[in-house]
Protein backbone atom coordinates (compact mmCIF):
# COMPACT_ATOMS: atom_id res chain seq x y z
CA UNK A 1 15.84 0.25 1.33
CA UNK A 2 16.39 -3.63 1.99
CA UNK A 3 19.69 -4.43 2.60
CA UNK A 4 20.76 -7.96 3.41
CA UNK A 5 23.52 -10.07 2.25
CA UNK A 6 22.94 -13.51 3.37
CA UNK A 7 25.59 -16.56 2.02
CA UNK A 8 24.38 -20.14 1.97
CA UNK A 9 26.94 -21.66 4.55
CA UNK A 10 25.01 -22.04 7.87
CA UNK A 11 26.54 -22.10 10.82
CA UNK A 12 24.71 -24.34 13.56
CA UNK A 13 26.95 -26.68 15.60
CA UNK A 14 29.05 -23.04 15.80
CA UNK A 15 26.21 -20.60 17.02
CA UNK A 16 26.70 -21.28 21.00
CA UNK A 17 24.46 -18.20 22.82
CA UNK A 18 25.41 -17.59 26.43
CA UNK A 19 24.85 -14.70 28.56
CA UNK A 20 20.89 -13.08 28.18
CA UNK A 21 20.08 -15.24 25.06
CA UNK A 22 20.40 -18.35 26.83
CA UNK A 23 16.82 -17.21 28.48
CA UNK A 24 15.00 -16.79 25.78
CA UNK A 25 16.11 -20.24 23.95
CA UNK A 26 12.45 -21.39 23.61
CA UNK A 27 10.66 -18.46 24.05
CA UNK A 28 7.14 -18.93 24.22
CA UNK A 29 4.66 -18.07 22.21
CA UNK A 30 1.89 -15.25 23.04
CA UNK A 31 -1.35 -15.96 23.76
CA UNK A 32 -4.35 -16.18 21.35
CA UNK A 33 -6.15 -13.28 20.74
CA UNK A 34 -9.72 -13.25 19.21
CA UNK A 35 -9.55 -13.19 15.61
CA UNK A 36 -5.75 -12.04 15.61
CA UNK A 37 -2.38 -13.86 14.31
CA UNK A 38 -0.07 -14.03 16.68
CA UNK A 39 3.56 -14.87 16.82
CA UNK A 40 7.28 -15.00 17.48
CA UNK A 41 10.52 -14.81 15.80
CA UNK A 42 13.72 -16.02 17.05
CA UNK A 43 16.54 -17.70 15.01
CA UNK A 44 17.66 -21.55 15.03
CA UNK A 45 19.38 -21.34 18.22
CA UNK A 46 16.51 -19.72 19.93
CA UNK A 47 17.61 -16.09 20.18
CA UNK A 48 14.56 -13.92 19.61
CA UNK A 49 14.85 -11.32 16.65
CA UNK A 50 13.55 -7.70 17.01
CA UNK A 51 12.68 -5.54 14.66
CA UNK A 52 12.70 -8.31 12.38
CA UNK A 53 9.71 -7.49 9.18
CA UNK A 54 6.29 -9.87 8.72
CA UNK A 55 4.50 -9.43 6.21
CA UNK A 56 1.10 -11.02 5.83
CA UNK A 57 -0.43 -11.54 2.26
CA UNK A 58 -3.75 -10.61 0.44
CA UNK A 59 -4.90 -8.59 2.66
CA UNK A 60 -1.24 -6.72 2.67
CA UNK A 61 -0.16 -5.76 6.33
CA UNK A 62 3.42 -5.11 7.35
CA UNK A 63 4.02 -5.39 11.46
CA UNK A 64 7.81 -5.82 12.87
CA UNK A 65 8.73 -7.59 16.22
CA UNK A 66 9.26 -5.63 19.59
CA UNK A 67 12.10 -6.81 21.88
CA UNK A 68 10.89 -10.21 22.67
CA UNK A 69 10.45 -10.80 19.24
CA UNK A 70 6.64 -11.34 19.21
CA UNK A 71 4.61 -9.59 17.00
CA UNK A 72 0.34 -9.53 15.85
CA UNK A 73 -2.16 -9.20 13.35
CA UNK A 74 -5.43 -7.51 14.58
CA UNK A 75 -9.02 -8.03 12.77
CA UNK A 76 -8.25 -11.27 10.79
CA UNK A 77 -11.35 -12.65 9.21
CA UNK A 78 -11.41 -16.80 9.32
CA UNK A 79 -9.24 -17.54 6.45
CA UNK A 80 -5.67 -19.03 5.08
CA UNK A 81 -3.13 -16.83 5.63
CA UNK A 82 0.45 -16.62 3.79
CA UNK A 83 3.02 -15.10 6.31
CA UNK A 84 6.52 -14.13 5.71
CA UNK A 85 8.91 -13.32 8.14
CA UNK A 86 12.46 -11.90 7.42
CA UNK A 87 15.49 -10.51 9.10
CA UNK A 88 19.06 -9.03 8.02
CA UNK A 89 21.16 -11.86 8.20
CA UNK A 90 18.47 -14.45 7.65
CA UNK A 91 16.94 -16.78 5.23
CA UNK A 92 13.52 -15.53 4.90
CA UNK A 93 10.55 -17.81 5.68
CA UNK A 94 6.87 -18.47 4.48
CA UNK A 95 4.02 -20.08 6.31
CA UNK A 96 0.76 -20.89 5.62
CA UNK A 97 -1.60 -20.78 8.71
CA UNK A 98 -5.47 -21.60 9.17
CA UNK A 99 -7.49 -18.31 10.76
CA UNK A 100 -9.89 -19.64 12.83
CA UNK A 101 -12.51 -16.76 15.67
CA UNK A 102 -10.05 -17.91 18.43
CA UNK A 103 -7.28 -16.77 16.09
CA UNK A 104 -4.04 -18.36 15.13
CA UNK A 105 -0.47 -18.32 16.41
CA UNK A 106 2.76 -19.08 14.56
CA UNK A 107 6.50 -19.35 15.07
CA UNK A 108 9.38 -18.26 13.41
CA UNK A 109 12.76 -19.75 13.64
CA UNK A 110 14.84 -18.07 10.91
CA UNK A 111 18.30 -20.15 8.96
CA UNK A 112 21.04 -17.14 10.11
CA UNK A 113 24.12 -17.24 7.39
CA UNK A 114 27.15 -16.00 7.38
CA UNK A 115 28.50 -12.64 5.54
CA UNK A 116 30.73 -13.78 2.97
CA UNK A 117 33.27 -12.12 0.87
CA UNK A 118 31.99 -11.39 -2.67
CA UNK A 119 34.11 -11.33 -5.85
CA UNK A 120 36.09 -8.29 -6.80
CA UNK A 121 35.95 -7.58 -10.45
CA UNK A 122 38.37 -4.88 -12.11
CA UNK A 123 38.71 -4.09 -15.83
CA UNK A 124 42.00 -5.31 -17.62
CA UNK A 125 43.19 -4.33 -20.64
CA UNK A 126 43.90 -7.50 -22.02
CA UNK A 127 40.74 -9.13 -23.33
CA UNK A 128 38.69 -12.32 -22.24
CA UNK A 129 38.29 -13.18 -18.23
CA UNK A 130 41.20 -13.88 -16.02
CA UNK A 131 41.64 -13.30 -12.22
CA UNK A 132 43.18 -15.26 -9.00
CA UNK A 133 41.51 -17.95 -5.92
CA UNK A 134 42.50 -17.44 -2.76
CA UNK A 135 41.27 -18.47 0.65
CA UNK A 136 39.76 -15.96 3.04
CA UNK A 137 43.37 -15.07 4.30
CA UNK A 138 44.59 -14.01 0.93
CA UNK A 139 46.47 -17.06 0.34
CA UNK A 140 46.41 -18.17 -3.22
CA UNK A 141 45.14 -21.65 -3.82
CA UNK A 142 46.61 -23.47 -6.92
CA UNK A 143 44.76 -26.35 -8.58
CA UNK A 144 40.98 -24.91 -8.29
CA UNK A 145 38.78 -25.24 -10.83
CA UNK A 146 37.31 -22.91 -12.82
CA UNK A 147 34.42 -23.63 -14.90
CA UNK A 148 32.54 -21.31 -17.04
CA UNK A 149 28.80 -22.38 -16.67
CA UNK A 150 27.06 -23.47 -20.20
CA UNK A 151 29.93 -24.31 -22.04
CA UNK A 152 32.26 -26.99 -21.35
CA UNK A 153 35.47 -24.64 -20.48
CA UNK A 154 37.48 -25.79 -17.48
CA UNK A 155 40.14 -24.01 -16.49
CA UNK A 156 42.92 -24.76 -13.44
CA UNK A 157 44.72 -22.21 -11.44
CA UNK A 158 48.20 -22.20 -11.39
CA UNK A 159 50.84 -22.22 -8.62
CA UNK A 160 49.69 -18.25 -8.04
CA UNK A 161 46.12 -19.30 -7.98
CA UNK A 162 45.77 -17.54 -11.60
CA UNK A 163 43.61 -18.51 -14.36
CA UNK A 164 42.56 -16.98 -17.54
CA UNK A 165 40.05 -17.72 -20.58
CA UNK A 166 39.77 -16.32 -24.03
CA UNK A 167 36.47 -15.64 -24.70
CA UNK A 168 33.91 -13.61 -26.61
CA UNK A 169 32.06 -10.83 -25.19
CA UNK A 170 29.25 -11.64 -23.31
CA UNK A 171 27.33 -12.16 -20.28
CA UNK A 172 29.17 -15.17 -18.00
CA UNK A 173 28.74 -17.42 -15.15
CA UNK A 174 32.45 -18.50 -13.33
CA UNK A 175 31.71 -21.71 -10.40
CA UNK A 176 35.13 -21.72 -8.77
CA UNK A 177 35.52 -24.74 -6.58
CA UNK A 178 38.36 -27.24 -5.10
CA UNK A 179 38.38 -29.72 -2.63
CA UNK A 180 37.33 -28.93 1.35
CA UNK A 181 35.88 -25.36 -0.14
CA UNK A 182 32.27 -24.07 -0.25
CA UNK A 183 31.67 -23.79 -4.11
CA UNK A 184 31.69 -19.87 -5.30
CA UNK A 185 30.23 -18.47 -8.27
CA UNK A 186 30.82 -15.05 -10.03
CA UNK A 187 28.77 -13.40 -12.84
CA UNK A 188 30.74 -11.46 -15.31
CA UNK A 189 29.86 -9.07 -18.28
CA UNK A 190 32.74 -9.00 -20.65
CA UNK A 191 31.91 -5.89 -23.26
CA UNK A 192 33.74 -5.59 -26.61
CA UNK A 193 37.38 -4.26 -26.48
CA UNK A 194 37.76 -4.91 -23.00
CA UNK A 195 38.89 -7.60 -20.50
CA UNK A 196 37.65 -8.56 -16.85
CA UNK A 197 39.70 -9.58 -13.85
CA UNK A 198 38.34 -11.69 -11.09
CA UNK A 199 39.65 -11.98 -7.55
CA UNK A 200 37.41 -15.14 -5.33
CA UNK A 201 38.01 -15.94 -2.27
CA UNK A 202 36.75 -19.41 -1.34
CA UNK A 203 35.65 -20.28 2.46
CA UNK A 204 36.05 -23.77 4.01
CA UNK A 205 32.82 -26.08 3.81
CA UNK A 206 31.45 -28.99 5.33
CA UNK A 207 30.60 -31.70 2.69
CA UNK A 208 26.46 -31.58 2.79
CA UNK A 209 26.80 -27.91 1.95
CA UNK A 210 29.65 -28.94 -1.04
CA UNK A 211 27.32 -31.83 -2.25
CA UNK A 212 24.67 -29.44 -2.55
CA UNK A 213 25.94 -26.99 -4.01
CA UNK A 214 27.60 -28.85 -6.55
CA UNK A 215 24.12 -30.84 -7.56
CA UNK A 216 22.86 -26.99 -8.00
CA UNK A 217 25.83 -25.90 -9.92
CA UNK A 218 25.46 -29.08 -12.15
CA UNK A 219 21.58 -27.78 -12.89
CA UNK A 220 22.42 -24.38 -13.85
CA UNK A 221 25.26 -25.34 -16.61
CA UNK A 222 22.43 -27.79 -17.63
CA UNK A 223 20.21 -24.88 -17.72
CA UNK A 224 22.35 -23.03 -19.75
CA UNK A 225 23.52 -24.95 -22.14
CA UNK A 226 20.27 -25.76 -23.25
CA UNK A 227 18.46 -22.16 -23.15
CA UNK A 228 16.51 -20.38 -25.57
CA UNK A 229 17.09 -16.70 -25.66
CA UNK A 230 13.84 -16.29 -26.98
CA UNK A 231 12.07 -17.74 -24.13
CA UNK A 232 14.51 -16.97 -21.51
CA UNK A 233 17.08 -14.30 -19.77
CA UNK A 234 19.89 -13.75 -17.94
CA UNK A 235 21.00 -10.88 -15.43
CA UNK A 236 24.70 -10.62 -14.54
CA UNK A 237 25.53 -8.36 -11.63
CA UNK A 238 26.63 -5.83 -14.03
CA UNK A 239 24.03 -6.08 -15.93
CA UNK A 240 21.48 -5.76 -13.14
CA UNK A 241 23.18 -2.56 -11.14
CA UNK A 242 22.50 -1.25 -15.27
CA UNK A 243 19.12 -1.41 -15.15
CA UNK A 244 19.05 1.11 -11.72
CA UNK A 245 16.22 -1.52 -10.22
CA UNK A 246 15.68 -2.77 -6.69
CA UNK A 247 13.23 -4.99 -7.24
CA UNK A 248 13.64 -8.15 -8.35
CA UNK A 249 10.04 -8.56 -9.69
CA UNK A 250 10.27 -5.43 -11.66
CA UNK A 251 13.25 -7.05 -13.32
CA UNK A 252 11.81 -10.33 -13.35
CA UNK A 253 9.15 -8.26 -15.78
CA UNK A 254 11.12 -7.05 -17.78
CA UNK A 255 13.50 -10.22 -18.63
CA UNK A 256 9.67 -12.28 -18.76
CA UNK A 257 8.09 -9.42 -21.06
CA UNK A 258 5.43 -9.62 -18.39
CA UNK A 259 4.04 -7.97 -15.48
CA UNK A 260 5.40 -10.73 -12.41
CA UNK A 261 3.97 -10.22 -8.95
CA UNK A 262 6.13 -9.17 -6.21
CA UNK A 263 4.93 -12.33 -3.97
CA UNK A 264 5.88 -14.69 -6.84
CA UNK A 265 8.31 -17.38 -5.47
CA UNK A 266 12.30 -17.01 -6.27
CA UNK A 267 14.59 -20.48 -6.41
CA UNK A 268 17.44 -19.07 -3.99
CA UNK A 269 20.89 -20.88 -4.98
CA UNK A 270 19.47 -23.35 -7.29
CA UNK A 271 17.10 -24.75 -4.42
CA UNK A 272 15.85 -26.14 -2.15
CA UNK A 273 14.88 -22.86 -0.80
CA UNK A 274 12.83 -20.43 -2.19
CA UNK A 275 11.15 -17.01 -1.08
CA UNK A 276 8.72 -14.49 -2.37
CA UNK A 277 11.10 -11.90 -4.53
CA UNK A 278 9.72 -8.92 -2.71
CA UNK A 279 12.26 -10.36 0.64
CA UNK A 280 14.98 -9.86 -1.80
CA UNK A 281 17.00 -7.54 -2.93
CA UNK A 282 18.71 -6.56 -6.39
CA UNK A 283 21.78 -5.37 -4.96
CA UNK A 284 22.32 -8.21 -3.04
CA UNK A 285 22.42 -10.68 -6.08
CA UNK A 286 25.03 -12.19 -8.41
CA UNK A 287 23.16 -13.67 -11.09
CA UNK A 288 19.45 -14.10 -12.41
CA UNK A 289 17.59 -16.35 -14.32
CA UNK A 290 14.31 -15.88 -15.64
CA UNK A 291 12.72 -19.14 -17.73
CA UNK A 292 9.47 -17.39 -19.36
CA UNK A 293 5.92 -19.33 -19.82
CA UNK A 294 5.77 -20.39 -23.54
CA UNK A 295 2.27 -19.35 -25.07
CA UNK A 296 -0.35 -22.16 -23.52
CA UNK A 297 1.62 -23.26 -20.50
CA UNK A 298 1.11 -21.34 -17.22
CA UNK A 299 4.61 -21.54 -15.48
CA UNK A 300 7.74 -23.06 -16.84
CA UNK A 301 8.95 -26.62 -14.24
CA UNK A 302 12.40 -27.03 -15.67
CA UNK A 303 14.08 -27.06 -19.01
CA UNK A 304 16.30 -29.62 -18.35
CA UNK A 305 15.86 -33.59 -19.02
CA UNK A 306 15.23 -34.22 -15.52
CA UNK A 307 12.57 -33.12 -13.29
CA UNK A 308 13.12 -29.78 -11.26
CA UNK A 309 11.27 -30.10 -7.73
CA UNK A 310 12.39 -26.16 -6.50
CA UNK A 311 11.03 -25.30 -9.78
CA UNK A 312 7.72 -26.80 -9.77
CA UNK A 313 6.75 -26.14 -6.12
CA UNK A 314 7.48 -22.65 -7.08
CA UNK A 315 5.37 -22.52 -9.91
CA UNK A 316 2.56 -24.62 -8.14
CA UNK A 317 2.87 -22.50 -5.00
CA UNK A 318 2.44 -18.88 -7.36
CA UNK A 319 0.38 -19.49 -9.96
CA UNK A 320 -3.47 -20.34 -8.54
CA UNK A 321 -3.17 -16.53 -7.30
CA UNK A 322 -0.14 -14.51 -8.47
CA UNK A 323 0.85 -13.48 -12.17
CA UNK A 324 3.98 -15.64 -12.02
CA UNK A 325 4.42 -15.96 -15.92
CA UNK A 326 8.42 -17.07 -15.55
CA UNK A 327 10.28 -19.57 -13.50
CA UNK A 328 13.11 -16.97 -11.83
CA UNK A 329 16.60 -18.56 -10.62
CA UNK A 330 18.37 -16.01 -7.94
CA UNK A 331 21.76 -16.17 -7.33
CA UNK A 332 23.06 -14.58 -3.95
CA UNK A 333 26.43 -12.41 -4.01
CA UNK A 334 28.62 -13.93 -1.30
């Protein structure tokens, strides 16, 4: 079973190793081996990651790191070579390497994030979506906004940090932000008869990560608002822990009506980043989309005016030799 819950605010000028790691900051590679791929992992600050899961593509071979974080891949034939490398805690991360008979070595220096505190959702009797912000000590924060992604509802916590909307039943999207906080988003399944209460707790942020994430936020109402059903769908977490599925290319089949290939990119957050889906896991996300191929057109770039460069990388990257019929949006639960 995967299990890793990784949130999009990286800690870098805070991750200070001492003691043991300090000696492997800049841990050398191993040596070439004769028609082998060899490497290391470690993370940004240098610490070498064991156990940590590589994965090399078409041929499929799984290996994990030993102690000093190297690991290999025996009886390569000359070739390019996709290799993954993940690790709880992580970012995952692809490269594509050149086999040559001397063999090829590659590093691994894997974005570590920090564990955030996901959204606690309780049923209400009262119908439509309310709930409370707070900060991570449980403080309420008045004046955040709440927006409810594809429509043009903004709402504004009171002096409690309260909110609440009156609306129809249906799958949802809540971005939760205010000033000097890291963004947060919620996915919420309101059913008929019945209301939803949500409880988000916002961290601090520095402003790239806010500027970011707000650009990617922006995109997704965008999305949204202009979707076709028909040609498109939308997972909630709700909806997704329904389903009983792991996998997010087994759900990214059925929303596409298509069989989609586990190594298929996924747009993590909106973008930049994206990963093959089989490094993710179901359980570990808030909210899907899944943009399907219309009939004559081989992947799907963006539906919005403007130009979507996550988007089409993914699709470029996927489609020469995956089935990748559907552009597929993952949203991380922090």
């Amino acid at each position: 079973m995967r299990t890793f819950g990784f949130s999009f605010v990286v800690l870098l000028a805070a991750i200070a190793p001492t003691g043991p790691a300090l000696a492997q900051r800049g841990a050398p590679l191993p040596p070439l081996e004769r028609r082998s791929i060899v490497g290391i992992v470690t993370d940004t600050a240098g610490r070498v990651l064991d156990s940590a899961e590589v994965r090399l593509e078409s041929p499929r071979r799984n290996a994990f790191t030993q102690n000093d974080g190297t690991f290999a891949f025996e009886n390569t034939h000359p070739a390019r070579y996709t290799v993954t490398a993940r690790k709880a805690g992580h970012l995952p991360q692809s490269k594509r390497i050149a086999v040559g008979d001397t063999g090829a070595a590659v590093r691994f220096e894997l974005v570590p994030f920090v564990f955030g505190l996901p959204a606690a959702i309780t049923v209400v009797t009262r119908t439509g979506i309310g709930g409370v912000v707070a900060d991570t000590l449980h403080r309420p924060i008045a004046g955040a906004t709440v927006q409810i992604a594809g429509s043009s509802r903004r709402l504004t916590t009171d002096s409690a940090g309260r909110f609440y909307a009156d609306v129809s039943p249906g799958p949802y999207m809540l971005r939760i932000s205010h000033e000097g906080y890291r963004t947060q988003t919620s996915s919420v399944t309101l059913p008929n008869g019945e209301g939803r209460d949500v409880a988000v707790w916002l961290h601090e942020s520095r402003i790239a990560d806010l500027v970011r994430y707000n650009v990617n936020a922006f995109d997704l109402n965008e999305r949204l608002v202009r979707r076709n059903p028909v040609w498109s769908k939308i997972y909630t977490r709700e909806a997704m822990a329904k389903t009983g599925l792991n996998e997010l290319n087994r759900l990214a089949t059925i929303g596409a009506v298509a069989r989609v290939d586990e190594n298929c990119d996924a747009i993590i957050d909106g973008g930049p980043f994206s990963v093959p889906m089989w490094a993710l896991d179901v359980s570990e996300l808030e909210f899907v989309e899944i943009y399907i191929a219309k009939p004559g057109r081989r992947t799907v770039t963006s539906i919005t005016s403007g130009s979507n460069a996550a988007a089409r990388a993914a699709s470029r990257s996927n489609a020469a030799t995956f089935a990748c019929p559907a552009t597929v949006y993952a949203w991380l639960r922090r």
